[in-house]
Structures are given as C-alpha cells and as structure tokens.
Protein backbone atom coordinates (compact mmCIF):
# COMPACT_ATOMS: atom_id res chain seq x y z
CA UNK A 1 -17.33 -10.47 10.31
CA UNK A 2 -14.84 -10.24 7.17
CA UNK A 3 -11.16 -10.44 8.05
CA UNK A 4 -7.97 -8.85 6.89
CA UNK A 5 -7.45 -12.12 4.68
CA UNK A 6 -10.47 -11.87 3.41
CA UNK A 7 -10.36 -7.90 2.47
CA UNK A 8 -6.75 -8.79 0.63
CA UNK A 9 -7.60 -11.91 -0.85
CA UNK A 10 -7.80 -10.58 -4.22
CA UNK A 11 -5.37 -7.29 -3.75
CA UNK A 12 -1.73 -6.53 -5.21
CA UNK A 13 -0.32 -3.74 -3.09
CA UNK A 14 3.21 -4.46 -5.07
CA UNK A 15 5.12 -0.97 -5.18
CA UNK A 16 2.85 0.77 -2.85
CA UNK A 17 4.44 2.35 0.18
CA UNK A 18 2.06 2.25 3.43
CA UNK A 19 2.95 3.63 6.58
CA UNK A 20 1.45 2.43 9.69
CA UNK A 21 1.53 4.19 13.08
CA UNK A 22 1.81 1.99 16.25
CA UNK A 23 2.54 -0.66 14.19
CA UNK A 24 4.42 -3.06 16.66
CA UNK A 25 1.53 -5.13 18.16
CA UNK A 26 -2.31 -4.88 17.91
CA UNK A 27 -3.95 -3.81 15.35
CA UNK A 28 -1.03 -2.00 13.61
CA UNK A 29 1.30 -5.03 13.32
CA UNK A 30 -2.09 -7.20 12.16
CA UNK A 31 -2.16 -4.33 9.67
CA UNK A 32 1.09 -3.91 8.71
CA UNK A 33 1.14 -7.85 8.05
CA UNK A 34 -1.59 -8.10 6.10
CA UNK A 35 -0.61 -5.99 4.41
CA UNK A 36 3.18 -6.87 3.29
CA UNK A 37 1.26 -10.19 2.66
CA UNK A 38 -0.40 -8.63 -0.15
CA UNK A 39 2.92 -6.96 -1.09
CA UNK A 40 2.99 -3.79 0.59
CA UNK A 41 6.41 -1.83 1.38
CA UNK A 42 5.38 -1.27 4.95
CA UNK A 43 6.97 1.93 6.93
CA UNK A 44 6.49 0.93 10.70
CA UNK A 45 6.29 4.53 12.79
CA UNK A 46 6.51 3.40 16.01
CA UNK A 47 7.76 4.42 19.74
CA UNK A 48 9.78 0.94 20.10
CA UNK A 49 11.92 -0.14 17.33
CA UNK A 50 13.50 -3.54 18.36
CA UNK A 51 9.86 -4.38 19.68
CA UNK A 52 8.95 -3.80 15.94
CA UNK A 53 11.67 -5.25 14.53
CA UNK A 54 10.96 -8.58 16.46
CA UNK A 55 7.23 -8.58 15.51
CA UNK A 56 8.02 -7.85 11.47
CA UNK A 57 10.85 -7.18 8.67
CA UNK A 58 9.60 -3.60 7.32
CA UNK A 59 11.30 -0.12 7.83
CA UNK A 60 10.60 1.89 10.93
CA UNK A 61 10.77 5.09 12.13
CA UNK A 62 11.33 6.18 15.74
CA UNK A 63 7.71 8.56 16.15
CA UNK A 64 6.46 9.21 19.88
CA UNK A 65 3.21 10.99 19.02
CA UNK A 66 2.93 12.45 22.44
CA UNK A 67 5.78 14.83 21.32
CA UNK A 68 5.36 16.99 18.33
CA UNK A 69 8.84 17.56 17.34
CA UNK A 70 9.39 13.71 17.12
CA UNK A 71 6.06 13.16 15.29
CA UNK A 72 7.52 16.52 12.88
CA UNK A 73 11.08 14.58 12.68
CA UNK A 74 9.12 11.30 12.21
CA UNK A 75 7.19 13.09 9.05
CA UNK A 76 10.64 14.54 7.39
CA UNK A 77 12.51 11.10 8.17
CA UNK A 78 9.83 9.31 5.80
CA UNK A 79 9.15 12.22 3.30
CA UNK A 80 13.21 12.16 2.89
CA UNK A 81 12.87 8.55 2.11
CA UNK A 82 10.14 8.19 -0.13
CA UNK A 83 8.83 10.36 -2.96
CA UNK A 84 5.62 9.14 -2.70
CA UNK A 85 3.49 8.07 0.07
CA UNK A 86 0.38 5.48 -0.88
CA UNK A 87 -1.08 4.87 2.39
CA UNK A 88 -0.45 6.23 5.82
CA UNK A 89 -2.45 4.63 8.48
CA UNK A 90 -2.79 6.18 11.47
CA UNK A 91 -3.58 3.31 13.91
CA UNK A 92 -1.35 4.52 17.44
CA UNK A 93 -3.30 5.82 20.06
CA UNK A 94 -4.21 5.69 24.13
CA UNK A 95 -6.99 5.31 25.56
CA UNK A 96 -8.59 6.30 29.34
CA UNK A 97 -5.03 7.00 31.13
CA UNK A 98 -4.89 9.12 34.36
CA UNK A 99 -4.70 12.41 33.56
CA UNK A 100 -1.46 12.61 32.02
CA UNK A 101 0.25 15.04 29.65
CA UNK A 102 2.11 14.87 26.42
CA UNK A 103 5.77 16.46 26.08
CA UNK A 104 4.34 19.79 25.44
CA UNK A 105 1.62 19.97 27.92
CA UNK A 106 -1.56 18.60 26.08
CA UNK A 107 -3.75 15.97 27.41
CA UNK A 108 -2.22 12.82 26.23
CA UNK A 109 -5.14 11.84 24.30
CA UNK A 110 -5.67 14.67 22.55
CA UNK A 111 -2.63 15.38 22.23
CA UNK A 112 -1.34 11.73 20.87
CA UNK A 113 -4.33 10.43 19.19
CA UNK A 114 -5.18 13.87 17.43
CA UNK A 115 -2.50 16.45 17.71
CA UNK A 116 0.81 14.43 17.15
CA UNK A 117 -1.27 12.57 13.77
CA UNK A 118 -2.34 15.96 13.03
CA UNK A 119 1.37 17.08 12.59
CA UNK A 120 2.48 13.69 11.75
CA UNK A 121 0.21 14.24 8.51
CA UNK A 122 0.60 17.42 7.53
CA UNK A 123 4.28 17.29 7.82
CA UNK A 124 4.28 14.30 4.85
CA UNK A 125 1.62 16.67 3.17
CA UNK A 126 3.95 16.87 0.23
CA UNK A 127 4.58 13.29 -0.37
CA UNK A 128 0.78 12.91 -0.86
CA UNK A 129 -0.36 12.18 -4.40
CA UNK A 130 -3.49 11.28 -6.72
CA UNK A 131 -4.88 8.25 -5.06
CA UNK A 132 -3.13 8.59 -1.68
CA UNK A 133 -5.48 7.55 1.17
CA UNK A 134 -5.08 8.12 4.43
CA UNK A 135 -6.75 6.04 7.20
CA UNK A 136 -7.42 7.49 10.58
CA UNK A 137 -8.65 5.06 13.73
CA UNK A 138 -11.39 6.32 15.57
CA UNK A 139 -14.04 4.59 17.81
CA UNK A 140 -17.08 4.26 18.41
CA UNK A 141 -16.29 6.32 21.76
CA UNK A 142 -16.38 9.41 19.93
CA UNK A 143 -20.30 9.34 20.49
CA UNK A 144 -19.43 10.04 24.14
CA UNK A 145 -18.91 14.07 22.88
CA UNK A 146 -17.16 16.61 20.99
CA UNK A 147 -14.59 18.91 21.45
CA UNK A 148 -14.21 20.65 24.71
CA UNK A 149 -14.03 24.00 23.09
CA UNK A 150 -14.01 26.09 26.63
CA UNK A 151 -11.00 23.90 27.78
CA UNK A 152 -9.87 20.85 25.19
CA UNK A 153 -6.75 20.63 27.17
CA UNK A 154 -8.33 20.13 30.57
CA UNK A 155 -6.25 23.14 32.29
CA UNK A 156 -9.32 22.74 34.78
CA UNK A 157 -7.93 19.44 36.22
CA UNK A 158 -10.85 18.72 38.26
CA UNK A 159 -12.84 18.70 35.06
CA UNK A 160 -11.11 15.93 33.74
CA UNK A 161 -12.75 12.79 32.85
CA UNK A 162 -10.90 9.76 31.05
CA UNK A 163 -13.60 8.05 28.92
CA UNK A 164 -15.31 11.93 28.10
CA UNK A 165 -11.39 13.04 27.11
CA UNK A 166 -11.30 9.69 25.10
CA UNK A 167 -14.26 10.82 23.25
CA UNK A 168 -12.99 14.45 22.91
CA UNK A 169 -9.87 12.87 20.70
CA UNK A 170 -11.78 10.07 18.87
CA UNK A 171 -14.10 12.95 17.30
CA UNK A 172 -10.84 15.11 16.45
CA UNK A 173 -9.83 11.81 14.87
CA UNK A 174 -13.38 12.30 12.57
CA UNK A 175 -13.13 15.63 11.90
CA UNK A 176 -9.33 15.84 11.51
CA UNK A 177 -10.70 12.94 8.20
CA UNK A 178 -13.53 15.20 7.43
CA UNK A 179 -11.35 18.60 6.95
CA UNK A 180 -8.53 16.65 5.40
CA UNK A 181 -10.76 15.59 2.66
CA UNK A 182 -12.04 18.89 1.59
CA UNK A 183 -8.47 20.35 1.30
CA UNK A 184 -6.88 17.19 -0.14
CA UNK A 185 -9.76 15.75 -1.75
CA UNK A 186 -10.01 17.85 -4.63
CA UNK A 187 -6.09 16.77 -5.51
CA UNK A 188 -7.49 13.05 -4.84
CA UNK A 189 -5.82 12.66 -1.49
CA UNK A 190 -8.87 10.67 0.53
CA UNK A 191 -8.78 10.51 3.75
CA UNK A 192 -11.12 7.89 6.01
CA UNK A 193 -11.92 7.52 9.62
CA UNK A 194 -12.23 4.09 10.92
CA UNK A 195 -13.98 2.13 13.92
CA UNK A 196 -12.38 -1.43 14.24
CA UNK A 197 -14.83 -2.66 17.19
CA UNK A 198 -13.57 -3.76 20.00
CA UNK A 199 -10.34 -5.56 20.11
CA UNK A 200 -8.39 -5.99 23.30
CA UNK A 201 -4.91 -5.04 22.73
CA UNK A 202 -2.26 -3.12 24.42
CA UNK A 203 -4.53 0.17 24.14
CA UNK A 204 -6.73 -1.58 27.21
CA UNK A 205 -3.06 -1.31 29.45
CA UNK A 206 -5.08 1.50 31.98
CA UNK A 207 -8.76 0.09 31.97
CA UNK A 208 -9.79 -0.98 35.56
CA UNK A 209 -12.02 -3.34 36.84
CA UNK A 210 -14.77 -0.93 37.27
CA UNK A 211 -14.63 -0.16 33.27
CA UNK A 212 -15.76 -3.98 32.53
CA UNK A 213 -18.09 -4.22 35.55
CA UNK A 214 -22.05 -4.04 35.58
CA UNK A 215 -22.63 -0.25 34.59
CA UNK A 216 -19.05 0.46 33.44
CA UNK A 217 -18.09 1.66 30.37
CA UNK A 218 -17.02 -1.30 28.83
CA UNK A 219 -19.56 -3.62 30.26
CA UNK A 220 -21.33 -5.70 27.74
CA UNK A 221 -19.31 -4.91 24.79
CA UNK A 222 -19.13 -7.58 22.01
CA UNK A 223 -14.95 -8.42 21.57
CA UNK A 224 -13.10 -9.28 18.32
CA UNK A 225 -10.04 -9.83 17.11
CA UNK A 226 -6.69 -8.51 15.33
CA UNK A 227 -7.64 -10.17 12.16
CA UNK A 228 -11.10 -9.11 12.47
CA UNK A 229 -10.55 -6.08 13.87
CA UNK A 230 -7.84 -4.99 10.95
CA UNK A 231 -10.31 -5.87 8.41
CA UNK A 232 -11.91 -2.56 8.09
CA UNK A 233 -8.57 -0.84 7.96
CA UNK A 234 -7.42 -2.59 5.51
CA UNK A 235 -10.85 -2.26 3.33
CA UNK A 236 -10.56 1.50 4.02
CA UNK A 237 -6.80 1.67 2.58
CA UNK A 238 -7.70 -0.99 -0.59
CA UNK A 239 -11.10 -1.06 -1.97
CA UNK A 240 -12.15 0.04 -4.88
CA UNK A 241 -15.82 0.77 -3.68
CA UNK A 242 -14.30 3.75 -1.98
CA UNK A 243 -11.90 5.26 -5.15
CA UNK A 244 -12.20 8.85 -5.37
CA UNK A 245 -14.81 9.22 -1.96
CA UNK A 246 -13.45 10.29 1.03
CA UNK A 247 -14.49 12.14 4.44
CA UNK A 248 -16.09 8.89 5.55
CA UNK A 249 -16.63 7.11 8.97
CA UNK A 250 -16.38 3.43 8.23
CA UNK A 251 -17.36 0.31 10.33
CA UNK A 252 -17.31 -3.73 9.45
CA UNK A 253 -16.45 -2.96 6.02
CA UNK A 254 -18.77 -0.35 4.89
CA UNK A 255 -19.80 3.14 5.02
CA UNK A 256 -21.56 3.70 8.55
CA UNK A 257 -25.09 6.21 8.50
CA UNK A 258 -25.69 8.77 11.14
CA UNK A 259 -26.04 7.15 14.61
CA UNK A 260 -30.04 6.59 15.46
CA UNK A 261 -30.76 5.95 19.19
CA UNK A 262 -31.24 2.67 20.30
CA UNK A 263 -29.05 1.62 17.15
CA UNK A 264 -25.56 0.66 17.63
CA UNK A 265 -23.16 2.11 15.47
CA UNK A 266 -23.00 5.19 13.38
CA UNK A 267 -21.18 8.81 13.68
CA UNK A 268 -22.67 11.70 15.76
CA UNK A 269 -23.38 14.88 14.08
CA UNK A 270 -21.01 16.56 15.99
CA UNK A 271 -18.02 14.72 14.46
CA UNK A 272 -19.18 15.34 10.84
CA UNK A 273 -19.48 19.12 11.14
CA UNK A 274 -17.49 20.80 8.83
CA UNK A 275 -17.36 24.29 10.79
CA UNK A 276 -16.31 22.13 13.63
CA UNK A 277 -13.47 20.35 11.47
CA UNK A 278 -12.39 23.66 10.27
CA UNK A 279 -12.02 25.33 13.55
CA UNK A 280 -10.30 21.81 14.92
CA UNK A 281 -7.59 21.78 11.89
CA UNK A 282 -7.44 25.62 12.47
CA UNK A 283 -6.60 25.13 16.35
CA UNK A 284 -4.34 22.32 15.58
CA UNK A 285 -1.95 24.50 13.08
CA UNK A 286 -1.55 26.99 15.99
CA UNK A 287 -1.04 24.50 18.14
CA UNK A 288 1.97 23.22 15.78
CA UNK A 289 2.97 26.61 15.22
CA UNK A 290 3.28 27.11 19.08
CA UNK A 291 5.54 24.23 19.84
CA UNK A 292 7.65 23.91 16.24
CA UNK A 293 8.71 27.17 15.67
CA UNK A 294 12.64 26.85 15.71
C-alpha cells in the first residue's frame, strides 16, 4: 500500500491553504502533516485546540460538528480569514456510539459526520474557487445501507442500530460528494469521497468486544496505518490524475468500480444516486435552515 510520503514525494503545496477537520490525532493530524511537509498552510478545525496545538504548528479553529451553529461559526471564522480556500478535508467523524444526539437533536452520526460537514461546507461555499477540491471521508461501511428516509433521525429509538446508523451517514458522506460535484463542478470545485481502510484511531473509542469477535462486525478486517491510511486522502486532495473529475469514491489510491459480491471494495448503487443526493442535500438545507435561522 502507497503512503502519504509516497503520494507527496514529488508535490509543492507552497501557497495552498488546506483545511482539515478533526485534525488533532488520527488520520487528520497524519494528514495535516503530510501535508505542511509538502508546504501546505494547514487550517486545523478541530473540537480541542491545545490538543492540536501540541500535536502540530498550523492555525485552528474551534468546530464541534455535532452543533451546527459552531460548525456555521467555524465556516465564517475561516472564510473571514482566507480569500481562498484550496483544500478542505473533511476527515472528523464518530463511529458506532450509543444512541446519542447532537446539540440540536440529530443522531450524532448523521448529524456530525454528514450534517455539521454539510453546513461546515456550504457555509465556506464562497471561498471555493477553480481548482478547489474538497475531500470527504467515507467508509467502506456505507455498503451496510442508505438513508433511512422513513426516519434518518431514529425518532423510533427502538429502531436504532449503531453499525446500520454508521452506514446511514457514511453514504450521506457519498452522496453529499456526488451532489456537490454537479453544483460546484461545473465552476471546477471537485469534490471526492474517500475510504482510508481500516485504521485504528480514536474513532474505535465505543467499539466493544463483541464488534472484533467471531461474527462481529469488525471481525477479520485487514488493519493499516496513519501513514497508510492518509495516503488516499492525500492522493484525492493532490493528484493530477484526478484534475477537473470529481463525484468519485476513491480507495488505495485510485478510482474504486461499483461493488460486485464476493469482491471487497467498491460503492453501492445506492450511494451514487443522484436523485438520492439531491433529495439528501435538499433535506440537509432545511435542516440548516431549521436550526440557523437567527
């Protein structure tokens, strides 16, 4: 497997400005390192600011994506800043929790790892130019389903499910890249989803035994590393294979295909379609709308 080295070995981000969600530990920080290696101005958005400024010399922002005005104050704090945004990388997430709710009253996962990125990103819509790209982590968990149209938020507690409400945000994460694309696109804003494989970090803080056990979720699973696991982040925010090509699921450097059975890897049709990514980014902006209005 390439690493982030590797990916940057030959790349001058000098004068680019890349901001990097969750970027105090994990893949983020392995990101945001590899990436002020190669001469990035690196904008840390992170919950924890003296945990980021211990880890790495970079600006941060405070941003707790499981509250929307802080992920809309996080978005005005760096568009205030900067005139022009190169990169934003949206690497912060949670995964499997209890069920547990966001400052508003959303699932936490879909409402961090979706709907606080969602207005996180639109907010700095403005600061987006011609060759922007923006870099969304998903997983290979969003094969596990789509969107819970009948009840995404899981009002029906006794419904819930942590590793099917994973999946429910790690497809919004796809089609929140696929639906970017075809309104930014044409303005050559690209936008990217991203599985890094499976790198134990602090997003594993509420897996259980049971999850790595004979039959569990996570049983079997082949594990990598930061530098490994940053790689195709990195690729997705620098190479020139992918210049002016976007709404793309990416994994181990490349484009992925459609996911065959008994082939690992790949996206699920139900995280590619566009009526689906419509109606998500639709949902979303009333969501926003909802909870911003001052």
């Amino acid at each position: 497997m390439t690493t982030t080295g590797e990916v940057l070995s030959r790349v001058d981000l000098t004068g680019r400005t890349v901001v990097i969600t969750g970027a105090s530990t994990g893949l983020g920080l392995q990101t945001a390192r590899a990436m002020q290696a190669a001469g990035a101005e690196i904008v840390a958005a992170v919950r924890d600011l003296d945990k980021t400024r211990a880890a790495i010399d970079c600006e941060t922002v405070q941003l707790e994506l499981g509250d929307l005005r802080s992920a809309r104050a996080a978005a005005e704090t760096i568009a205030g800043r900067h005139d022009r945004v190169d990169v934003l990388i949206n690497n912060a997430g949670v995964m499997a929790p209890p069920l547990t709710r966001t400052a508003q009253g959303y699932e936490m996962q879909l409402g961090t790892n979706h709907l606080g990125h969602f207005v996180f990103t639109t907010e700095m819509a403005d600061v987006f130019d011609h060759g922007t790209r923006i870099v969304n982590l998903s997983s290979r968990g969003h094969q596990l389903g789509g969107i819970r149209w009948d009840d995404p938020n899981y009002d029906d507690e006794s419904a819930y499910g942590k590793w099917q409400a994973y999946g429910q945000s790690k497809t919004a994460n796809v089609l929140f890249t696929v639906e970017a694309e075809r309104r930014w696109g044409p303005r050559g804003v690209h936008s990217f989803a991203v599985y890094p494989g499976v790198v134990f970090t602090d997003l594993a803080r509420h897996m259980t035994r049971a999850d790595f056990s004979e039959g569990g979720t996570l049983a079997n699973l082949e594990v990598t590393d930061v530098e490994h696991g940053a790689a195709t982040t990195v690729w997705a925010a620098t190479s020139p294979e992918l210049d002016g090509r976007g709404g793309l699921y990416l994994e181990d450097c490349r484009v992925a295909d459609a996911m065959v059975d008994g082939v690992e890897g790949g996206y699920a049709p139900w995280a590619v379609d566009p009526e689906q990514a419509a109606r998500l980014w639709e949902w979303s902006q009333a969501q926003a709308a909802l909870n911003l209005s001052d």
